[in-house]
Structure formats: structure tokens, C-alpha cells
Protein backbone atom coordinates (compact mmCIF):
# COMPACT_ATOMS: atom_id res chain seq x y z
CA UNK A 1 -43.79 -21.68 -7.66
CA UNK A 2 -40.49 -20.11 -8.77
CA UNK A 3 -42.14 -19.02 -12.20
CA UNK A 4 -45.15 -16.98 -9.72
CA UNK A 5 -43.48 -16.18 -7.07
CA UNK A 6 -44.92 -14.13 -3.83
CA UNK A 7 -47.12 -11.22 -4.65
CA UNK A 8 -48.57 -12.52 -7.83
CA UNK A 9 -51.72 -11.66 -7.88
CA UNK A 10 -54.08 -14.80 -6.89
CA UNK A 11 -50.54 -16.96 -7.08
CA UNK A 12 -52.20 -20.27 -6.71
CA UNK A 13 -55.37 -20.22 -8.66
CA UNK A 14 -53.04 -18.84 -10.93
CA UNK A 15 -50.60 -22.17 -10.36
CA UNK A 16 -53.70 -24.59 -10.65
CA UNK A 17 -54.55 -23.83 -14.19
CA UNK A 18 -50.76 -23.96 -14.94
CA UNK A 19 -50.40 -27.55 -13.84
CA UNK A 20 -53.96 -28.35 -15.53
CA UNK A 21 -54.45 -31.33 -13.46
CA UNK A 22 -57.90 -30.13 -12.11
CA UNK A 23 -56.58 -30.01 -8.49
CA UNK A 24 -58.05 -27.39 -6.26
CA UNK A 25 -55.84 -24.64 -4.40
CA UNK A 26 -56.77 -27.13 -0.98
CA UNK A 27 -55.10 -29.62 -2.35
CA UNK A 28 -52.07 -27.68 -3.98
CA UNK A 29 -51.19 -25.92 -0.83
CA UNK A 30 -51.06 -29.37 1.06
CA UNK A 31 -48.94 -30.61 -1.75
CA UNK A 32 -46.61 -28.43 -1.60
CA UNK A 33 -46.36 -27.98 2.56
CA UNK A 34 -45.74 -32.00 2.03
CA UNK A 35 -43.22 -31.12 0.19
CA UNK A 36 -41.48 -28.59 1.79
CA UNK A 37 -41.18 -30.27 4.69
CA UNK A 38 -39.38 -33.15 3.62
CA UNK A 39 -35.93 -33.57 5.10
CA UNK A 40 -32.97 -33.92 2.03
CA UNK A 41 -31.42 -37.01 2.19
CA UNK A 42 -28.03 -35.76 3.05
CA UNK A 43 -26.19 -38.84 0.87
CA UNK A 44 -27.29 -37.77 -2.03
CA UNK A 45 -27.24 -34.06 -1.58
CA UNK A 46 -23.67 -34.70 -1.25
CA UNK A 47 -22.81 -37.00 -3.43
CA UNK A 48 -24.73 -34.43 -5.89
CA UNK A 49 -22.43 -31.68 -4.55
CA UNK A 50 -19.69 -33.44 -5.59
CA UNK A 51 -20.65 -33.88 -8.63
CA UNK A 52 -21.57 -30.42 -9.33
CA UNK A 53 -18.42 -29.09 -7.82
CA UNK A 54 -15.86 -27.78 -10.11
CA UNK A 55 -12.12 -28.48 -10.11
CA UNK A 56 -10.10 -25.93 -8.58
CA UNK A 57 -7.06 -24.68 -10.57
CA UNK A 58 -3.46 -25.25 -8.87
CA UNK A 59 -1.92 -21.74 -9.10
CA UNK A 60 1.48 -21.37 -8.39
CA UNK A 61 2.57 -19.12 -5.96
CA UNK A 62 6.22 -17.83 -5.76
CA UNK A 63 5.78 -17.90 -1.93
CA UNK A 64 5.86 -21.55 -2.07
CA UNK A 65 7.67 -23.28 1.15
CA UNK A 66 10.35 -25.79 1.28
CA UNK A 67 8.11 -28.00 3.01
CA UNK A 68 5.79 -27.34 0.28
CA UNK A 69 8.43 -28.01 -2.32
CA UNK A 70 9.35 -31.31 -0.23
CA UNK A 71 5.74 -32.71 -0.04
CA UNK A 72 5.50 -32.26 -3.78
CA UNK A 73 8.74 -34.16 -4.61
CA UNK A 74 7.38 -36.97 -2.01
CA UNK A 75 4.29 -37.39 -3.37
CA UNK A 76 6.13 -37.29 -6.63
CA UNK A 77 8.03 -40.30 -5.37
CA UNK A 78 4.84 -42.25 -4.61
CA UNK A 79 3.37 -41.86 -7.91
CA UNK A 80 6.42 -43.51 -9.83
CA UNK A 81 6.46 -46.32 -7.43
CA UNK A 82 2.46 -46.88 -7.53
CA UNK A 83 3.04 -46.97 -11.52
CA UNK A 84 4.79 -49.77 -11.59
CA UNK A 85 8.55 -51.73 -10.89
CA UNK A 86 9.73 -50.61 -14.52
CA UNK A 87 9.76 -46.95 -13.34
CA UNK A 88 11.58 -47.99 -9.91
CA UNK A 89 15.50 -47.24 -11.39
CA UNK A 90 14.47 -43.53 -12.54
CA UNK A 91 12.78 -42.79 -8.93
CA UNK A 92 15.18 -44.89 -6.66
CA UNK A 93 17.16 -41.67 -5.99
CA UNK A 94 14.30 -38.88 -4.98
CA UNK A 95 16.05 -38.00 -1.90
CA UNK A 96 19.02 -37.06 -4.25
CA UNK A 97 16.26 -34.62 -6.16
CA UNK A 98 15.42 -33.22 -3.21
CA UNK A 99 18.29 -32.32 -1.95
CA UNK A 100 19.06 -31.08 -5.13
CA UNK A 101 16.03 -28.53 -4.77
CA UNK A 102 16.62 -27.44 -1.28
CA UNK A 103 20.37 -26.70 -2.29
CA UNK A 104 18.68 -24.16 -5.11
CA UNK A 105 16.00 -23.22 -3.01
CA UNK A 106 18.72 -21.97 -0.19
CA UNK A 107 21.11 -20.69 -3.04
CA UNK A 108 17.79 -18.68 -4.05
CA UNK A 109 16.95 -17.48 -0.68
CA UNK A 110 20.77 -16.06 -0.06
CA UNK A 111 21.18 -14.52 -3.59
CA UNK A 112 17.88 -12.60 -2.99
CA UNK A 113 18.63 -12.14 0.29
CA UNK A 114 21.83 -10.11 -1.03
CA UNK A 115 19.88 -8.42 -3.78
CA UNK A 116 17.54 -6.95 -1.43
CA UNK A 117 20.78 -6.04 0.64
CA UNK A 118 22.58 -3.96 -2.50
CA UNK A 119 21.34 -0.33 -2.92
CA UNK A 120 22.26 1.50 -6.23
CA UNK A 121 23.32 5.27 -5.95
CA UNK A 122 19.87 6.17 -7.76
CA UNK A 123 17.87 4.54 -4.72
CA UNK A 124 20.17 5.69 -1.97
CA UNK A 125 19.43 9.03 -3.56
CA UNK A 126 15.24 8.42 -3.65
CA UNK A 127 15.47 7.28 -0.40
CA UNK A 128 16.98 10.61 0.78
CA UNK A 129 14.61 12.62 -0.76
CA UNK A 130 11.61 10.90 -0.04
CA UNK A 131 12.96 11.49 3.51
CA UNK A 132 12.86 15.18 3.00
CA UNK A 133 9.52 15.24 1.23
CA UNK A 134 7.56 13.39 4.03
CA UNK A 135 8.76 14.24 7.88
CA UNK A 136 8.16 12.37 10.83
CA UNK A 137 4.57 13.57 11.38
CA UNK A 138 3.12 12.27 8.11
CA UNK A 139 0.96 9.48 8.69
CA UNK A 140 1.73 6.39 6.62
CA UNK A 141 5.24 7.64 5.82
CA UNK A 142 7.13 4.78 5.55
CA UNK A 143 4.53 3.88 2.89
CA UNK A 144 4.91 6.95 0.98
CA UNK A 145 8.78 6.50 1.41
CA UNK A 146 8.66 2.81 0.65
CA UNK A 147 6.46 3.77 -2.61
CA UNK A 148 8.98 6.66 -3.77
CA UNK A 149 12.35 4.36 -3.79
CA UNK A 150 11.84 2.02 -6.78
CA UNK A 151 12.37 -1.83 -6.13
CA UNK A 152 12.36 -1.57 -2.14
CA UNK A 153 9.64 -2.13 0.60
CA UNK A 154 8.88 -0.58 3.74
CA UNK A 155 11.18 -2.81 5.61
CA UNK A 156 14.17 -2.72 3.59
CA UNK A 157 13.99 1.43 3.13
CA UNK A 158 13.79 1.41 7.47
CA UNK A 159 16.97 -0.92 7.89
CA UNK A 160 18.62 1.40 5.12
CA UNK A 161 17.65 4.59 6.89
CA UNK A 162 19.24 2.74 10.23
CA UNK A 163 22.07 2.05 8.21
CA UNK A 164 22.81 5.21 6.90
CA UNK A 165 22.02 6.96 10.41
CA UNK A 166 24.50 4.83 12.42
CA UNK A 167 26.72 5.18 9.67
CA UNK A 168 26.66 9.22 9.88
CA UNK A 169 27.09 9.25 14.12
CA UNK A 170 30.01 7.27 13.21
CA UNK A 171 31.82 9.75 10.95
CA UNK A 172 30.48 12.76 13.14
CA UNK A 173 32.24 10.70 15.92
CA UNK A 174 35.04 10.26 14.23
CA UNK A 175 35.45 14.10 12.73
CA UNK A 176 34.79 15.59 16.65
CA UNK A 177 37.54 13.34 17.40
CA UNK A 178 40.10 14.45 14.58
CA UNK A 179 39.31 18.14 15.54
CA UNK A 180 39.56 17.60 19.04
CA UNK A 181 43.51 16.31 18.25
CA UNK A 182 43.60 18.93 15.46
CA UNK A 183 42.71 21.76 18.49
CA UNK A 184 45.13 20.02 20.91
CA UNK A 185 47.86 20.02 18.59
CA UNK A 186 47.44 23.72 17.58
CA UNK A 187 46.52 24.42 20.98
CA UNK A 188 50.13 22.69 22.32
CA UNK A 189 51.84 24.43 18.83
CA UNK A 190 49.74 27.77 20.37
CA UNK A 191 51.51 27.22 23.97
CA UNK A 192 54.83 26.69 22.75
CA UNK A 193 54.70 30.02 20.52
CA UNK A 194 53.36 32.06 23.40
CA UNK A 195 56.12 30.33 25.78
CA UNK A 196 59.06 31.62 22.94
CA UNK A 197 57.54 35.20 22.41
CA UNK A 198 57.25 35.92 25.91
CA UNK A 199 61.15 34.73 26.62
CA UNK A 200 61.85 36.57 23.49
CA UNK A 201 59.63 39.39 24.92
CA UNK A 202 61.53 39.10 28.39
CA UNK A 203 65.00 38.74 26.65
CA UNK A 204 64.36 41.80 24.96
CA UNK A 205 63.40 43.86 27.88
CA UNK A 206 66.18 42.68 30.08
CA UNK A 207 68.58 43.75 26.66
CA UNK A 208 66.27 46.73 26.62
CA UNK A 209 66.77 47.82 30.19
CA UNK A 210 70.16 47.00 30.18
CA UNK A 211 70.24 50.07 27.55
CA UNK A 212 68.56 52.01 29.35
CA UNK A 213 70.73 51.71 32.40
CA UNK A 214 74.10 52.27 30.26
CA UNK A 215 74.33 56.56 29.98
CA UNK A 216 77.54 58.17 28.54
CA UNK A 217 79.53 60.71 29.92
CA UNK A 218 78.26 62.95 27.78
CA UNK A 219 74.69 62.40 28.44
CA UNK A 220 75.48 62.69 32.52
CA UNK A 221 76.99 66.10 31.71
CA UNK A 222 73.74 67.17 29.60
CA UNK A 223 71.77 65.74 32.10
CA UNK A 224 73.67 67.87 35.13
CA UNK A 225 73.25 70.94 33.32
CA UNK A 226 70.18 70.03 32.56
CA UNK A 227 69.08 69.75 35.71
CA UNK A 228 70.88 73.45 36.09
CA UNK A 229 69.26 74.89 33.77
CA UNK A 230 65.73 73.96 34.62
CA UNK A 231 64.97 74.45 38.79
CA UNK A 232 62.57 72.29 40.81
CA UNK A 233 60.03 75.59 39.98
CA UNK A 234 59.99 75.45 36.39
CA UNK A 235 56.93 74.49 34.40
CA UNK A 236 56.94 70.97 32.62
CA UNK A 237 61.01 70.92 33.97
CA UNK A 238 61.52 66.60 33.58
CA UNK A 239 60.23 67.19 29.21
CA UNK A 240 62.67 69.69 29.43
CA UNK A 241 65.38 68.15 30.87
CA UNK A 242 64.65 65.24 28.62
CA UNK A 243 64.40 67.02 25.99
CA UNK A 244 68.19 68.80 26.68
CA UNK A 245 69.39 64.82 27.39
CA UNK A 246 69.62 62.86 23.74
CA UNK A 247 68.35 59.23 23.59
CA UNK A 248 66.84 59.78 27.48
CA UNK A 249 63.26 59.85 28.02
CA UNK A 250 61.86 61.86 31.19
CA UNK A 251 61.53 58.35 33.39
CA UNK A 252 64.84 57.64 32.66
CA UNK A 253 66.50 60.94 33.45
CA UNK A 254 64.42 60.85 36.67
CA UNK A 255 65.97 57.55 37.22
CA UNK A 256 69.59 59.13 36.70
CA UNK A 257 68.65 62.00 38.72
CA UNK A 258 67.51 59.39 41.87
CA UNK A 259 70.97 57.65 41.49
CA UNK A 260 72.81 60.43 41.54
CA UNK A 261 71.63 61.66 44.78
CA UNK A 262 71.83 58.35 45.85
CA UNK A 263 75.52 58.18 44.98
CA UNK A 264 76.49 61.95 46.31
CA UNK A 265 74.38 60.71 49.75
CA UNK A 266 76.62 57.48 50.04
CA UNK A 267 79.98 60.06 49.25
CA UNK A 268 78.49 62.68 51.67
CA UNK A 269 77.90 60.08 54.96
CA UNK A 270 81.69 58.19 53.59
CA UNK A 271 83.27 61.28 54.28
């Protein structure tokens, strides 16, 4: 049946002559549905899968558990006591082996833990760039980031980058802080220079006035004839009088003028 299968052309007359027994095709087909429906006797098809079945091959896998690891020095254990009593004093101690693995098994797990941990200038540096080179809106960017920073995966290059950011608010922190003092300082050094130039400011115009008060004799007597010289109707008469008055300006010679009156009016109503 397998060697003519379906659609060979007149399959069983074709089978008859190739078992040669002299059957007909009646008898064939009933052979065959006798056949076919025959249940398997499950036993054997088993017990014939079994035997058919190849061994699989242990691979080791670096992912291996420290229950796995435990398991396999227990079973371990059982083996050398099944074997016999003279192999008892080499496995009496297999708790001491496995202790012994789980101590390098956790001295593994920390030292890799801290080699994942340690960035080298050349990665900080990749990481950075492949920052730049894919924004926030690229899909799968972590991927592409992770795949540009050699040694490091997708988790390790996002608790760098949240390193790195928390690490840069801090020192922005820290610098609006130091100019903030810097600006109070100069703003206090600012103050203080304002505060002396304006008493030197106000020293100077009290000296200044005090000048400007103080006339000479001869400078009243210029000023009187002056004033002589030049009558209330004479064009620009104070820049002329000024001009006749040395080291007076016209505000101060009007000054003069107003205490002088002043003085002759005090005289006049003393009298």
C-alpha cells in the first residue's frame, strides 16, 4: 500500500499481482479494512517507543540554579552511598561540598553583580552617543542603545542613564546654589559700595557747598559792581555778572545777590 499509494492507476489490481498470492481485489480490500481497524496494543506500542527513543544530551546551561546545583550534589550523594560502604568516608561530608558550592556560587553572583555595575570611560561615552543618535520617539530604542554600548544590556544602559541623570540634577542643584551665594555675596559687596559712594558722594557735596557758600571780599566787591554795571534791563545780565565774578557761577551769584538783600532788609527794619 505505501509502495502504490492513492491515485495509482487501478491501485489494487495493481497490489494483487504484487503479492502473487492469487487473491482477488474482494478479498484484499477486506484484508486490509481488517486490518486497519485493529486497535494497537498500547503495551507494546510503548514499550516499542521506548525503545526507539533516543537519549537526550545533558547540555549545560550557564543559567543553572542553586537549587539545580543542590539537587545535583544530592543525587551525587546517593550514588556514592548506593555503590557501596567502601565509598562511605569520601561522601560522609556532601553537605560540606555543598556549602562549598553555594559559597562560590554567591561569590559568583556578587562579583558579576559588580562587573555589570563598573562602566569604563569608552562605554559611558557609547552610551552618550547612542543617546544622541536615537531620541525618545524611536521605536525599540533602548534596543538600538543597548546594541551600540558594547558588553551592556537594555537594563543595565536604563539604570546607567538614571544614574547619570540624577547625578546631573544634582550638580545643576548644587551650581544654582553656589551662584545664588556667589550673587548674594556680590550683591551685599554691591550694597556696601553703593552705601560708601553715596556718603562719599554726600560728603563731597556738603564740602562742595560749603565752597560754594565761602565768597571773598574781593569777589563781594566784583559781584556789587557787578551788579552796577549790568541793570535789571540788560540782556543775558546774571552770565554777565558771573562772568565779571571769578570762581562764581550765575546760581551762585544769584544766591549772593538774594542774601544780600536779605541782609540790607534785616539792617533796614533794625534801624
Amino acid at each position: 500500500m505505501q509502495k502504490y499509494p492513492k491515485g495509482t492507476s487501478r491501485r489494487w489490481e495493481v497490489i494483487s499481482e504484487y503479492i502473487g498470492t492469487g487473491r482477488s481485489v474482494e478479498e484484499i480490500l477486506k484484508a486490509t479494512k481488517t486490518v486497519l481497524l485493529q486497535k494497537p496494543d498500547t503495551a507494546k506500542a510503548f514499550d516499542s517507543f521506548l525503545e526507539k527513543r533516543k537519549p537526550a544530551q545533558a547540555i549545560a546551561s550557564p543559567l543553572t540554579t542553586r537549587e539545580d546545583m543542590q539537587s545535583l550534589s544530592n543525587s551525587n550523594v546517593v550514588e556514592g552511598q548506593s555503590s557501596g560502604p567502601d565509598n562511605l568516608p569520601e561522601s560522609s561530608n556532601p553537605s560540606g561540598n555543598s556549602l562549598n558550592s553555594d559559597d562560590g556560587t554567591a561569590g559568583n553572583g556578587i562579583a558579576s553583580s559588580s562587573d555589570q555595575d563598573s562602566w569604563s570611560a569608552a562605554q559611558e561615552r557609547a552610551l552618550v552617543q547612542a543617546l544622541k543618535t536615537f531620541p525618545k520617539e524611536t521605536t525599540q530604542r533602548w534596543e538600538r542603545v543597548a546594541a551600540a554600548v558594547p558588553g551592556k544590556t537594555v537594563g543595565q544602559c536604563k539604570k546607567k542613564f538614571a544614574l547619570m541623570k540624577e547625578s546631573f540634577r544634582n550638580s545643576t542643584v548644587a551650581e544654582k546654589n553656589t551662584t545664588n551665594a556667589n550673587d548674594l555675596q556680590d550683591s551685599s559687596s554691591h550694597n556696601e559700595t553703593c552705601k560708601n559712594s553715596a556718603d562719599g558722594e554726600a560728603e563731597s557735596d556738603i564740602s562742595s557747598s560749603t565752597d560754594e557758600d565761602k565768597w571773598s571780599e574781593v569777589q563781594e566787591k566784583a559781584l556789587i559792581q557787578a551788579l552796577k554795571t549790568f541793570p535789571k534791563d540788560t540782556n543775558q545780565r546774571w552770565e554777565r555778572v558771573a562772568a565779571a565774578v571769578p570762581g562764581k557761577t550765575v546760581i551762585q551769584c544769584k544766591k549772593k545777590f538774594t542774601s544780600l538783600k536779605e541782609n540790607f532788609r534785616n539792617k533796614k527794619n533794625a534801624v
